[in-house]
Each structure stands twice: as C-alpha cells, then as structure tokens.
Protein backbone atom coordinates (compact mmCIF):
# COMPACT_ATOMS: atom_id res chain seq x y z
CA UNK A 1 128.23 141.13 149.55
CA UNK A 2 126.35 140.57 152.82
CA UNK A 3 127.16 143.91 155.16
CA UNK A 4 128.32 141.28 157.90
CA UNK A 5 130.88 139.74 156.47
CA UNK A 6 133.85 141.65 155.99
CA UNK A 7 135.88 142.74 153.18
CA UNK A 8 139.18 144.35 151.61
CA UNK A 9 139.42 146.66 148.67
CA UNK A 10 142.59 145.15 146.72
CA UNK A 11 144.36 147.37 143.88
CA UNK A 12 147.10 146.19 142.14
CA UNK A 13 149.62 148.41 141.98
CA UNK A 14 152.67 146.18 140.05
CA UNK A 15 153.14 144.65 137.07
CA UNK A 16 152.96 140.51 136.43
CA UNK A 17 155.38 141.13 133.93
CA UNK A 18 158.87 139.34 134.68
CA UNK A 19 157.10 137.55 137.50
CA UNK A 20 156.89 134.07 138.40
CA UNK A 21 154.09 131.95 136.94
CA UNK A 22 152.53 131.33 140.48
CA UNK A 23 152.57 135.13 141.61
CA UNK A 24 150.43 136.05 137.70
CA UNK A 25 148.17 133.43 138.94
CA UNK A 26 147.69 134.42 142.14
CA UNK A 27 146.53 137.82 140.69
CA UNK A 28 144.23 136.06 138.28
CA UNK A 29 143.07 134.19 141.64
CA UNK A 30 141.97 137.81 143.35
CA UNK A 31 140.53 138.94 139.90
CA UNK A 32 143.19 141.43 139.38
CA UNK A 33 145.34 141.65 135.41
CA UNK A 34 145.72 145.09 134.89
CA UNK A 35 147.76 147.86 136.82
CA UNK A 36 144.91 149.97 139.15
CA UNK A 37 142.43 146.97 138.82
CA UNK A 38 140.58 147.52 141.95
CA UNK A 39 138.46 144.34 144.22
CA UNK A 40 136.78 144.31 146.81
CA UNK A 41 136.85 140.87 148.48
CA UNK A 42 135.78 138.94 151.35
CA UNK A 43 138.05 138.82 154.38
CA UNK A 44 139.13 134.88 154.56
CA UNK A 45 142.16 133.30 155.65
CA UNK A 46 142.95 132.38 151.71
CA UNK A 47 142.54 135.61 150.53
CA UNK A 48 144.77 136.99 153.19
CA UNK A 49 147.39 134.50 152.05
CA UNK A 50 147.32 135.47 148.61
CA UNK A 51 147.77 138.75 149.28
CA UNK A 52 151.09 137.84 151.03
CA UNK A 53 152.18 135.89 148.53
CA UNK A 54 151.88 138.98 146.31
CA UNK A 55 152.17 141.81 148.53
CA UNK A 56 154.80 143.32 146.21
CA UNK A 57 152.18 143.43 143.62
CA UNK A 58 149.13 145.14 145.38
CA UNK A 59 147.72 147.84 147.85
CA UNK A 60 145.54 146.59 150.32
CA UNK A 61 143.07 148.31 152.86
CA UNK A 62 139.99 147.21 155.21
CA UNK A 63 136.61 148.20 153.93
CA UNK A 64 134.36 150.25 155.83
C-alpha cells in the first residue's frame, strides 16, 4: 500500500460461528474467516464501519 495513506492491522479474534449472516459477511468483507487471521487495511470511513459492526469479533490497532 502507498506509505501515505493510512492503514489498520485487523485480527480477528471471535468466532462467526452462531453469528448473524450479516456480521460472517462483514468478516468475509475485511478478508478475515479464520480465528488470528490478521489484515492490514486502508483507513476509510467503510472500513471503520465494518469494524463497528463487528467489533465483538476483532482486535484492531493503527499501523505505524
């Protein structure tokens, strides 16, 4: 990724399983589907809402 954009290392740190079909898909979405999956992606206003909508579900931190 370009150095001046920024981004966010994602890990998921719950299970999908038992879930609703939205909050698997929003995992899918940030190209997380297995437990310690790790991402780093690019700081955007979506992204940010995903991650609220599964904040239950993942571990989250600014990249350096």
């Amino acid at each position: 990724m370009p150095e001046d954009k920024k981004t966010i290392v994602v890990t998921q740190t719950g299970s999908p399983i038992g879930r609703r079909h939205d909050q698997r898909e929003t995992l899918v979405g940030l190209g997380l589907n297995k437990l310690h999956r790790t991402r780093e992606l690019e700081d955007t206003p979506a992204v940010r809402g995903m991650l609220s909508k599964v904040s239950h579900l993942v571990r989250w931190e600014a990249a350096e």
